[in-house]
N, C-alpha and C. Protein backbone atom coordinates (compact mmCIF):
# COMPACT_ATOMS: atom_id res chain seq x y z
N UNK A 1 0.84 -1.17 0.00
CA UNK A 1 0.00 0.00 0.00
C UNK A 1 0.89 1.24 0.00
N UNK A 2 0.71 2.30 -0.78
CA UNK A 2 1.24 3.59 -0.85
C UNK A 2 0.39 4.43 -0.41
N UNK A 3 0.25 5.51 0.21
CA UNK A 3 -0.49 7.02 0.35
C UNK A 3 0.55 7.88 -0.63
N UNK A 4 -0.66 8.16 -1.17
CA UNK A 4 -0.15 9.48 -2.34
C UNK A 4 -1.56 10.52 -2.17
N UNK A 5 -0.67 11.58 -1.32
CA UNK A 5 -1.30 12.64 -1.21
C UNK A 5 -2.22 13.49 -1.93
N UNK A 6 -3.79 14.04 -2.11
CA UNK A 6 -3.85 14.85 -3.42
C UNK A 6 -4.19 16.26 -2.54
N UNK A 7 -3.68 17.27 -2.37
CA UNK A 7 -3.39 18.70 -1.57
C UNK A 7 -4.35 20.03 -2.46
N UNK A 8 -4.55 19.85 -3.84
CA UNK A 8 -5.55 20.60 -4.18
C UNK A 8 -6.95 19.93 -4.44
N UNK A 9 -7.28 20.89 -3.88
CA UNK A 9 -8.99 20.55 -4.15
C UNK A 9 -9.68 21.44 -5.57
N UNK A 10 -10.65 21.17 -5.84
CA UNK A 10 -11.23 21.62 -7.23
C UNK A 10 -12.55 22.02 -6.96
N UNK A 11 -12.79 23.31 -6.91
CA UNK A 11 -14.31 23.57 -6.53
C UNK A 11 -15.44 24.00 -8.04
N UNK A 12 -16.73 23.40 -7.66
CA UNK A 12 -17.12 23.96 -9.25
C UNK A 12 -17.29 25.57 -9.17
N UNK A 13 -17.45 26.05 -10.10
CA UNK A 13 -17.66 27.65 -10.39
C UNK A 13 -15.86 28.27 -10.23
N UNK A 14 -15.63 28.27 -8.70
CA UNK A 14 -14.39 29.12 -8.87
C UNK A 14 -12.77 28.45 -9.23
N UNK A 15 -12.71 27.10 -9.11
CA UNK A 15 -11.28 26.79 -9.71
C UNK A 15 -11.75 25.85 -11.00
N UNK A 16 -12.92 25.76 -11.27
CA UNK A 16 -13.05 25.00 -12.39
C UNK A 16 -12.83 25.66 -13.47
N UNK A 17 -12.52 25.02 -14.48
CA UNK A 17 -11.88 25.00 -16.21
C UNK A 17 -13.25 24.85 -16.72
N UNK A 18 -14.10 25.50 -17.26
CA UNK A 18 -15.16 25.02 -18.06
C UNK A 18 -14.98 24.52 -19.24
N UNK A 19 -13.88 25.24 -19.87
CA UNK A 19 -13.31 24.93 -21.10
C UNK A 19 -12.11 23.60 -21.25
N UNK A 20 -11.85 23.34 -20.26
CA UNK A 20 -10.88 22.62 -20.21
C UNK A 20 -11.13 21.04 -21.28
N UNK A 21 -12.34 20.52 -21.69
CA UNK A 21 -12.73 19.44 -22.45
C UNK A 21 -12.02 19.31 -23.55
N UNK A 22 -12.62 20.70 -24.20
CA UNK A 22 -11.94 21.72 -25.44
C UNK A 22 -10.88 21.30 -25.42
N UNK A 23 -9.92 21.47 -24.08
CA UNK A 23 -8.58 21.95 -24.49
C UNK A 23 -8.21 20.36 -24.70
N UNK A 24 -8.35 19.90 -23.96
CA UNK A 24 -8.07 18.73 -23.60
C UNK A 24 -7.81 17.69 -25.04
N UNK A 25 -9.25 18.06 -25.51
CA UNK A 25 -9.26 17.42 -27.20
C UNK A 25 -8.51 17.93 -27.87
N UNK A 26 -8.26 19.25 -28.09
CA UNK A 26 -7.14 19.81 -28.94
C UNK A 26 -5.76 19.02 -29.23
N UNK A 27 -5.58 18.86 -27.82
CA UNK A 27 -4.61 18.16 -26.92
C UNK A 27 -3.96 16.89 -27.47
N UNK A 28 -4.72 16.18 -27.76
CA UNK A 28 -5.11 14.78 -27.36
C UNK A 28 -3.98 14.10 -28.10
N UNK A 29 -3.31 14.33 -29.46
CA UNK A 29 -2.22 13.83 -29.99
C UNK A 29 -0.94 14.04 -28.99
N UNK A 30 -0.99 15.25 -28.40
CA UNK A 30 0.08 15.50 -27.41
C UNK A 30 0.13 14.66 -26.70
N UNK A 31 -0.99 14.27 -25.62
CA UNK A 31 -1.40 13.94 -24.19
C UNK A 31 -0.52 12.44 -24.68
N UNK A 32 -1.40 11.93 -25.78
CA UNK A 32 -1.02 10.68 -26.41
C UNK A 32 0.20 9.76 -26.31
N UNK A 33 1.16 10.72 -27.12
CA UNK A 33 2.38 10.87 -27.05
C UNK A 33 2.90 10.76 -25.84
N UNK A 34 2.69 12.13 -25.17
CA UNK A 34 3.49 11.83 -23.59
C UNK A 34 3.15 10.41 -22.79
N UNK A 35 1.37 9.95 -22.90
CA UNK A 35 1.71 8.82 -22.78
C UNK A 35 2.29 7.48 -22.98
N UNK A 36 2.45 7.51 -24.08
CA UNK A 36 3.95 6.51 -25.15
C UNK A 36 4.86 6.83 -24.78
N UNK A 37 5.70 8.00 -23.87
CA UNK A 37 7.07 7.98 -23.98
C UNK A 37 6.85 7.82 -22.21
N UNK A 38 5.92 7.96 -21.75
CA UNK A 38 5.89 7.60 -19.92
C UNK A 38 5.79 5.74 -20.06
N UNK A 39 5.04 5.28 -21.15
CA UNK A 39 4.91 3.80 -21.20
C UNK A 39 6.52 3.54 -20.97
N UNK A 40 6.98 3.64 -22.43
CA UNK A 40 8.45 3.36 -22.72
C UNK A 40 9.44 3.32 -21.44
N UNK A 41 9.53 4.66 -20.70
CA UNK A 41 10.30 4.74 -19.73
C UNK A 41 9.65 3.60 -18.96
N UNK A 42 8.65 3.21 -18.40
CA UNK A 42 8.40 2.63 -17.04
C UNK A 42 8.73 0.82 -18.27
N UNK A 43 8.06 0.48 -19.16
CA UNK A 43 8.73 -0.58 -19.51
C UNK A 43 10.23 -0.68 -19.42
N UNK A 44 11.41 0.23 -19.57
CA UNK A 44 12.89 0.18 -19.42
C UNK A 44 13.32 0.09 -18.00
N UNK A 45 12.51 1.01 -17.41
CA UNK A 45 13.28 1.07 -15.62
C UNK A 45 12.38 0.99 -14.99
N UNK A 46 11.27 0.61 -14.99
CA UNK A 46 10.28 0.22 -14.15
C UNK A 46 9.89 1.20 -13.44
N UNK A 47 8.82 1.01 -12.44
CA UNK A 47 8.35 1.89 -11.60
C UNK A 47 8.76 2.62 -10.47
N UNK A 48 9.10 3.76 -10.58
CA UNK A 48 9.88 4.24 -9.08
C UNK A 48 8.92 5.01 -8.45
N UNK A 49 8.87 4.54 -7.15
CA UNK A 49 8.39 5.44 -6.05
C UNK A 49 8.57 6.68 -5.63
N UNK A 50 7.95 7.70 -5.83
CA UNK A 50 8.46 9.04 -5.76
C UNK A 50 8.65 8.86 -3.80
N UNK A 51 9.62 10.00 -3.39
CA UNK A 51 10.05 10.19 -2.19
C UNK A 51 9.36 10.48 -1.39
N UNK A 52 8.08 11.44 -1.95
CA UNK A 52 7.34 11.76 -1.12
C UNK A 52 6.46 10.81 -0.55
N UNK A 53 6.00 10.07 -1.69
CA UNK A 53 4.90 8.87 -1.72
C UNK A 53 5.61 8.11 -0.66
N UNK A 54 6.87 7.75 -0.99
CA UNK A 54 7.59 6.93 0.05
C UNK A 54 7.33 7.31 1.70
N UNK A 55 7.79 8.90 1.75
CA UNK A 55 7.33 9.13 2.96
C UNK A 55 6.14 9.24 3.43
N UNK A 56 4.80 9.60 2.74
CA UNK A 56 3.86 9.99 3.39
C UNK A 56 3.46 8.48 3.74
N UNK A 57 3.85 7.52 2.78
CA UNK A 57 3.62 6.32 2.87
C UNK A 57 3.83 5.61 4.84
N UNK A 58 5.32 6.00 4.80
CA UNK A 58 6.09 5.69 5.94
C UNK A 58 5.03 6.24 7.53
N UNK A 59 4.96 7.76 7.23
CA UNK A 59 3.70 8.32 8.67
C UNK A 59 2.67 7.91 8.82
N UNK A 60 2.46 7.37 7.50
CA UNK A 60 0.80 6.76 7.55
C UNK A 60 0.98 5.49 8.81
N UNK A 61 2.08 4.27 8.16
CA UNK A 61 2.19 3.71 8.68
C UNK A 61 2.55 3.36 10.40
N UNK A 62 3.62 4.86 10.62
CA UNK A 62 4.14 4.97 12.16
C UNK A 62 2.76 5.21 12.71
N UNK A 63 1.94 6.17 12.46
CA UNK A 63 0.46 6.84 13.07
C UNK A 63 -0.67 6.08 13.22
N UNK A 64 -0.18 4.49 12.53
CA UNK A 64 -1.28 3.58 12.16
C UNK A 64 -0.80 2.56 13.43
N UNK A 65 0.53 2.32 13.58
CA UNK A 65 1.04 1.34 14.84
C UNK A 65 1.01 1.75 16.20
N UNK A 66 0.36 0.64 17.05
CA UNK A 66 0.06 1.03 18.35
C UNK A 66 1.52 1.16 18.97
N UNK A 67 2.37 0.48 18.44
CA UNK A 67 3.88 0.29 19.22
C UNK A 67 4.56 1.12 18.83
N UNK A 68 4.46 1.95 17.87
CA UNK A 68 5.79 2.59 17.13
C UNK A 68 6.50 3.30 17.98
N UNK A 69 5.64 4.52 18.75
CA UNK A 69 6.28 5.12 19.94
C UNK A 69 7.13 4.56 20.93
N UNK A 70 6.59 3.14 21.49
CA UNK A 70 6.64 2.41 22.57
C UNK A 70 8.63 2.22 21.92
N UNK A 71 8.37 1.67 20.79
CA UNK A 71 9.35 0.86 20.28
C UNK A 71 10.45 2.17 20.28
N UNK A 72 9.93 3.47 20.13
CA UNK A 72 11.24 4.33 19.51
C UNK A 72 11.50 4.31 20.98
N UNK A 73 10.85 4.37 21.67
CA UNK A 73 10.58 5.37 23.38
C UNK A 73 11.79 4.13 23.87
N UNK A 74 11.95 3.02 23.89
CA UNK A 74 11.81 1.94 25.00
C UNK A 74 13.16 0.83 24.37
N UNK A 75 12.86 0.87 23.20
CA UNK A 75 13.68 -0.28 22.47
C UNK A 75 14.59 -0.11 21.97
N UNK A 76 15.37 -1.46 21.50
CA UNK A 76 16.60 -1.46 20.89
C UNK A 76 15.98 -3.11 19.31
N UNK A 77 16.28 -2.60 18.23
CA UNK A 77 15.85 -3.94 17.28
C UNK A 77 17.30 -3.87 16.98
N UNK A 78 17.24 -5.21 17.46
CA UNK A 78 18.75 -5.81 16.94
C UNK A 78 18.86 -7.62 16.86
N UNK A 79 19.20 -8.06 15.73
CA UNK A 79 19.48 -9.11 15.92
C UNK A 79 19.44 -9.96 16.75
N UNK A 80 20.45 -9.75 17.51
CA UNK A 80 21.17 -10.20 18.86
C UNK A 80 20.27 -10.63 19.91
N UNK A 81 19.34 -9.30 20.00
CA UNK A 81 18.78 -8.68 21.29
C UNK A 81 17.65 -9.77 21.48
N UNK A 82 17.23 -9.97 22.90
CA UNK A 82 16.61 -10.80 23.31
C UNK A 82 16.38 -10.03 24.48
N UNK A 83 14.56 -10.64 25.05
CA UNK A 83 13.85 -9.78 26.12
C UNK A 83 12.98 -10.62 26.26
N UNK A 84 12.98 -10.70 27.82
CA UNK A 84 11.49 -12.12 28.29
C UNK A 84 10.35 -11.49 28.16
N UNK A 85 9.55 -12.53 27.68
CA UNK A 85 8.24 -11.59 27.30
C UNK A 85 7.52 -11.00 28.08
N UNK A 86 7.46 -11.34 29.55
CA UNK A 86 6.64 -11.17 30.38
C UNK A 86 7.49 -9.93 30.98
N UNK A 87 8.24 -9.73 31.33
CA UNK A 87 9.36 -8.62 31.64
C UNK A 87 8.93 -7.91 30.68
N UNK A 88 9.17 -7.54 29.07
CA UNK A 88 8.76 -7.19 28.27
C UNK A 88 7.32 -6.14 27.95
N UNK A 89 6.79 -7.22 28.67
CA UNK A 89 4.88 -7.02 28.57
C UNK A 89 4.97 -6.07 30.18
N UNK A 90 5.62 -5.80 30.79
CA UNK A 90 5.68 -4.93 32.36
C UNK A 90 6.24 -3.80 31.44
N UNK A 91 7.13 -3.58 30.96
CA UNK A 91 7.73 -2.15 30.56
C UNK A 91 6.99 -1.67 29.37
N UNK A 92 6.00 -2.70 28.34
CA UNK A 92 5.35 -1.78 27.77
C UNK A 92 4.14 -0.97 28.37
N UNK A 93 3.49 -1.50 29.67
CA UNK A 93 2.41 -1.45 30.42
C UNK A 93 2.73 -0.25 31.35
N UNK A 94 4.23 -0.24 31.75
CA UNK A 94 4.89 1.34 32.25
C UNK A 94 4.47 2.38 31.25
N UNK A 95 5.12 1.67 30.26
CA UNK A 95 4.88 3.04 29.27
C UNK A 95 3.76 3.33 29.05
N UNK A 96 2.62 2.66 28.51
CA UNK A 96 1.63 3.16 28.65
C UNK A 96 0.44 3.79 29.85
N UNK A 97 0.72 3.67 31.15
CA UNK A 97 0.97 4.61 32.32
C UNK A 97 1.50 5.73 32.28
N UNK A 98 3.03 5.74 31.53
CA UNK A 98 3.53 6.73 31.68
C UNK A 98 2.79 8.15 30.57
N UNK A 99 2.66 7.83 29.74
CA UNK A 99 2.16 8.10 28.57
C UNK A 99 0.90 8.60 28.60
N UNK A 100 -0.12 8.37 29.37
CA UNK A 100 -2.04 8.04 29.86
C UNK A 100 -1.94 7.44 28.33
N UNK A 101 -1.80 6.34 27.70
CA UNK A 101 -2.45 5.43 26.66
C UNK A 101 -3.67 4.81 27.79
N UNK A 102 -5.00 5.28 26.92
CA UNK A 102 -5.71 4.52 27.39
C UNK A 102 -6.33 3.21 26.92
N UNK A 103 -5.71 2.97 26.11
CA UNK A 103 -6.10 1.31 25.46
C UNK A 103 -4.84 1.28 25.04
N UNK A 104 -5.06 -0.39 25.84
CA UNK A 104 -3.53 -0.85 26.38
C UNK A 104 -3.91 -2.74 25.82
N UNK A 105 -3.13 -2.86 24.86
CA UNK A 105 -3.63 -4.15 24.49
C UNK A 105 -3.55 -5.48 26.07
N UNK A 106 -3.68 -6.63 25.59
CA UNK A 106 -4.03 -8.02 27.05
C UNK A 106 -2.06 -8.63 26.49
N UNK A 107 -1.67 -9.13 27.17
CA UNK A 107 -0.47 -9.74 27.04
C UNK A 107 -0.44 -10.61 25.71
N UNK A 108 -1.10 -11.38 25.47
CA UNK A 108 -0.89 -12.21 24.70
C UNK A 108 -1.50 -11.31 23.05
N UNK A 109 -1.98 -10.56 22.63
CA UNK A 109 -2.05 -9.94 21.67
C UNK A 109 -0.92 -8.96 21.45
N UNK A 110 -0.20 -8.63 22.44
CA UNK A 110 0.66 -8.16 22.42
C UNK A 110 1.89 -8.56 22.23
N UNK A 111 2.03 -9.80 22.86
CA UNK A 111 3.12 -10.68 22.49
C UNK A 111 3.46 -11.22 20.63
N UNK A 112 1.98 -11.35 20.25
CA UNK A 112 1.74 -11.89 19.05
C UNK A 112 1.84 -10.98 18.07
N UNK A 113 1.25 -9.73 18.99
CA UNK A 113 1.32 -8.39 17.73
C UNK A 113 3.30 -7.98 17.34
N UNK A 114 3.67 -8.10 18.82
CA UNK A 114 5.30 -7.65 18.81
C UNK A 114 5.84 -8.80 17.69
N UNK A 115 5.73 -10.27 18.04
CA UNK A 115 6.76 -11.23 16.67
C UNK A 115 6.07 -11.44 15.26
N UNK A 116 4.88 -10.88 15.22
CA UNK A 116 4.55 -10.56 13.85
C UNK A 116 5.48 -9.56 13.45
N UNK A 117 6.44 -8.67 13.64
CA UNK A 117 7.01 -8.03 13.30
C UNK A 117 8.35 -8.41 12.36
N UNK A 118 9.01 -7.74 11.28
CA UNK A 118 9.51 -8.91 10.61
C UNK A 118 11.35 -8.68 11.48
N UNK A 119 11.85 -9.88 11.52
CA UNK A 119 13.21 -10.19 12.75
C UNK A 119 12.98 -10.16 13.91
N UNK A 120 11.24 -10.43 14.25
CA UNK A 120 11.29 -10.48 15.81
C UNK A 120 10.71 -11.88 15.57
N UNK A 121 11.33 -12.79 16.95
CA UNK A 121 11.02 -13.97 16.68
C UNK A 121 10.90 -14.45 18.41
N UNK A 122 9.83 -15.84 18.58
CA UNK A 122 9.81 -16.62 19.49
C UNK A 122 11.09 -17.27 19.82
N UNK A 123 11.29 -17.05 21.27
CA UNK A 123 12.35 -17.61 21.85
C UNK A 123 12.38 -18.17 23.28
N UNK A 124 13.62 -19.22 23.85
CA UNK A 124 12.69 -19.13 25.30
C UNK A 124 14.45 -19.37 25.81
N UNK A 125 14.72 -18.73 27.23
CA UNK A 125 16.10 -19.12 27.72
C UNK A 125 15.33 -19.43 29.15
N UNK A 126 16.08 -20.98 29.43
CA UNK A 126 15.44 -21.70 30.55
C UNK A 126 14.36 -21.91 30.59
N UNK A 127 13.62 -21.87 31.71
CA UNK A 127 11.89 -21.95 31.79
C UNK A 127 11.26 -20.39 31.03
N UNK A 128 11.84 -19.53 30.49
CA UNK A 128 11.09 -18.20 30.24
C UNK A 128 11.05 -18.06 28.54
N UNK A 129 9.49 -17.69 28.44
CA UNK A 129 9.63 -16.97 27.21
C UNK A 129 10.46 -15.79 26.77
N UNK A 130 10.80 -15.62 25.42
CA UNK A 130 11.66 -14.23 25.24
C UNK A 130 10.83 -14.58 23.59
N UNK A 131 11.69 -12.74 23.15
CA UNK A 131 11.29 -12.07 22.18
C UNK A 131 13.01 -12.03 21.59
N UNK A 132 13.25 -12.56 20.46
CA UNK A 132 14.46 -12.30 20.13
C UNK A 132 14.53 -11.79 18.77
N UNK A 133 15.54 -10.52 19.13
CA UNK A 133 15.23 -9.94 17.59
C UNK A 133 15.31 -7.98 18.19
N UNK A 134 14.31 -7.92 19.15
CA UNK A 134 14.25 -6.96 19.91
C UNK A 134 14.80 -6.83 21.74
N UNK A 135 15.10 -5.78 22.20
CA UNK A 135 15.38 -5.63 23.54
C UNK A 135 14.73 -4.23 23.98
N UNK A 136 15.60 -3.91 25.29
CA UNK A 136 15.08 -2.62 25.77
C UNK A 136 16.65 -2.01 25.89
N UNK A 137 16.32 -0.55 25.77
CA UNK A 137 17.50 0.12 25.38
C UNK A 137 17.61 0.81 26.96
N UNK A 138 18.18 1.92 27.01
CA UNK A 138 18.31 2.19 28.66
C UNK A 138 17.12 2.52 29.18
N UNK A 139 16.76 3.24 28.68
CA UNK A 139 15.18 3.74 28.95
C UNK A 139 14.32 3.03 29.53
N UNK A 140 14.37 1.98 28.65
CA UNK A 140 13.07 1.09 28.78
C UNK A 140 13.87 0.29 29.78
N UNK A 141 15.04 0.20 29.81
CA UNK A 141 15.71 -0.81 31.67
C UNK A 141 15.48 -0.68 32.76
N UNK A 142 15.60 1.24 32.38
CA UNK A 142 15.19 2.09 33.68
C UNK A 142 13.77 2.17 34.50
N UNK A 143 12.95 1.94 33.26
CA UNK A 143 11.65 2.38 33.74
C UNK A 143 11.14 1.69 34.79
N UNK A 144 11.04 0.15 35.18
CA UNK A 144 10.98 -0.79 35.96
C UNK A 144 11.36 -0.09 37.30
N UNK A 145 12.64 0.47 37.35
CA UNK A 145 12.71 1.19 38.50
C UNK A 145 14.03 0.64 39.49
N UNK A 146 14.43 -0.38 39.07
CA UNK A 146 15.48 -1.05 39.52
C UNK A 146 16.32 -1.43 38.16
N UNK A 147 17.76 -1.59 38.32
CA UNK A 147 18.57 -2.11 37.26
C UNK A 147 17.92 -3.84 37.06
N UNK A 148 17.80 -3.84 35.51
CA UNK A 148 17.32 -5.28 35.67
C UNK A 148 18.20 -5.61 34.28
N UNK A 149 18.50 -7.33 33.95
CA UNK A 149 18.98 -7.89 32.90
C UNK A 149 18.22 -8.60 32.03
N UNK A 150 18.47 -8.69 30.67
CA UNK A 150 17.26 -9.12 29.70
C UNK A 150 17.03 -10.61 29.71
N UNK A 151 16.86 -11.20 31.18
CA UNK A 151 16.99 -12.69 30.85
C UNK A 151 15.76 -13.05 32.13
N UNK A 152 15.69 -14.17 32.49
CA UNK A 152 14.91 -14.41 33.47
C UNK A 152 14.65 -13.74 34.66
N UNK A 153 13.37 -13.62 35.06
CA UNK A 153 13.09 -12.88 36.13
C UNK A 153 12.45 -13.68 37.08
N UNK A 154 13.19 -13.90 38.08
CA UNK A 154 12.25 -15.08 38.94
C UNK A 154 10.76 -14.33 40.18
N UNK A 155 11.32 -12.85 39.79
CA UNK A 155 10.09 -11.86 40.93
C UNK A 155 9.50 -11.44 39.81
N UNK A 156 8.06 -10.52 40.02
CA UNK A 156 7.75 -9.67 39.13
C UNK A 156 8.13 -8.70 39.72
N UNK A 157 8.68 -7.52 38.68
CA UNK A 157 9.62 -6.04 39.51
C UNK A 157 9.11 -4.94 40.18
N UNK A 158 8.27 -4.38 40.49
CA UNK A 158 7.83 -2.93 40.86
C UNK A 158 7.54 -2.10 40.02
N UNK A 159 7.12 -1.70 39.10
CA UNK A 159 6.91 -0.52 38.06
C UNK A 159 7.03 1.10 39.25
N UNK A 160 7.74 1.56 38.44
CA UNK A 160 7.96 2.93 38.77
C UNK A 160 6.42 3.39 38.22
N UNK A 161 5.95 4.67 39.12
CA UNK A 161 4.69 4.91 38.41
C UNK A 161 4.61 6.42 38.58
N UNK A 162 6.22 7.06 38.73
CA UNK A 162 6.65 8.60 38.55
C UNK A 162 8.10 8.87 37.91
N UNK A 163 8.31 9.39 37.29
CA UNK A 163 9.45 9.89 36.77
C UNK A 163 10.45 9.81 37.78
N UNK A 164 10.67 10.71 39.30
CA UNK A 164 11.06 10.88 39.89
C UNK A 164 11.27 9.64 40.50
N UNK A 165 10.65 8.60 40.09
CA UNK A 165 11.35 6.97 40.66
C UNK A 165 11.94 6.56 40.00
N UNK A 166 12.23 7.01 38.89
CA UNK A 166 13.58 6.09 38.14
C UNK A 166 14.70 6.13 38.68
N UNK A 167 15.51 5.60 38.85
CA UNK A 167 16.66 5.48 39.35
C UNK A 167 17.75 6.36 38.53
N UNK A 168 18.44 7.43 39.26
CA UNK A 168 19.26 8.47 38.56
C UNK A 168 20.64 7.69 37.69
N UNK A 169 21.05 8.05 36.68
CA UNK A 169 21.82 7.18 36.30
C UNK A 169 23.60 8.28 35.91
């Protein structure tokens, strides 16, 4: 899917062309043409995405994801990176506290919504689920409220539920 913007509007009476049919037919060997030599090009080099299209494309999409924030706010996507899910599912639930999100997905749609993502994948170290593919960057370490490591958690942690409880670093 692309978004391609259209920014003018066309009202009848004052931006309309009445004549424009006219012109249009006059035209029409021209129009013709330019369409034969726009064919030609896109048969040789195919179709390119204009930049803009690309981007408006791109906001549509960040403005459309419940996580995108969460993910810039909180995360690290890396290969490597690995995060228990349930640990995981506590610091996105900070954030959205922190944040007032008031619809806050249930764990397990959330879990499912996060490795639908493409390089995030099911994983498990020891008895614990993890998310591998993604982690939490400092931010999202901090928020919990205590220094914690991306691997098993045998307590559930405390959520900080003020700024002023994060731990100064």
């Amino acid at each position: 899917m692309c978004v391609v913007e259209f920014n003018k509007r066309v009202y009848r009476g004052k931006d309309m062309d009445e004549g424009l049919p006219g012109k249009l037919r006059r035209e029409m060997s021209g129009i013709l043409n330019w369409c034969l030599r726009g064919f030609d090009d896109w048969y040789e080099n195919g179709l390119c995405t204009p930049q803009k299209v690309i981007a408006a494309t791109r906001l549509q999409q960040q403005e459309a994801d419940p996580y995108h924030e969460f993910i810039e706010d909180y995360c690290v996507i890396d290969p490597d990176a690995e995060v228990e899910s349930g640990l995981f599912y506590d610091v996105y639930c900070a954030w959205c506290d922190h944040n007032n999100k008031k619809f806050r997905k249930d764990r397990n749609n959330f879990t499912s919504d996060i490795r639908a993502r493409d390089g995030i994948t099911k994983g498990s170290s020891g008895k614990a689920r993890t998310n591998k593919g993604i982690g939490l960057n400092a931010v999202g370490k901090a928020i919990l409220g205590r220094p914690i490591t991306e691997t098993i958690m045998p307590t559930k942690p405390k959520l900080a539920t003020k700024v002023e409880e994060l731990p100064k670093q």
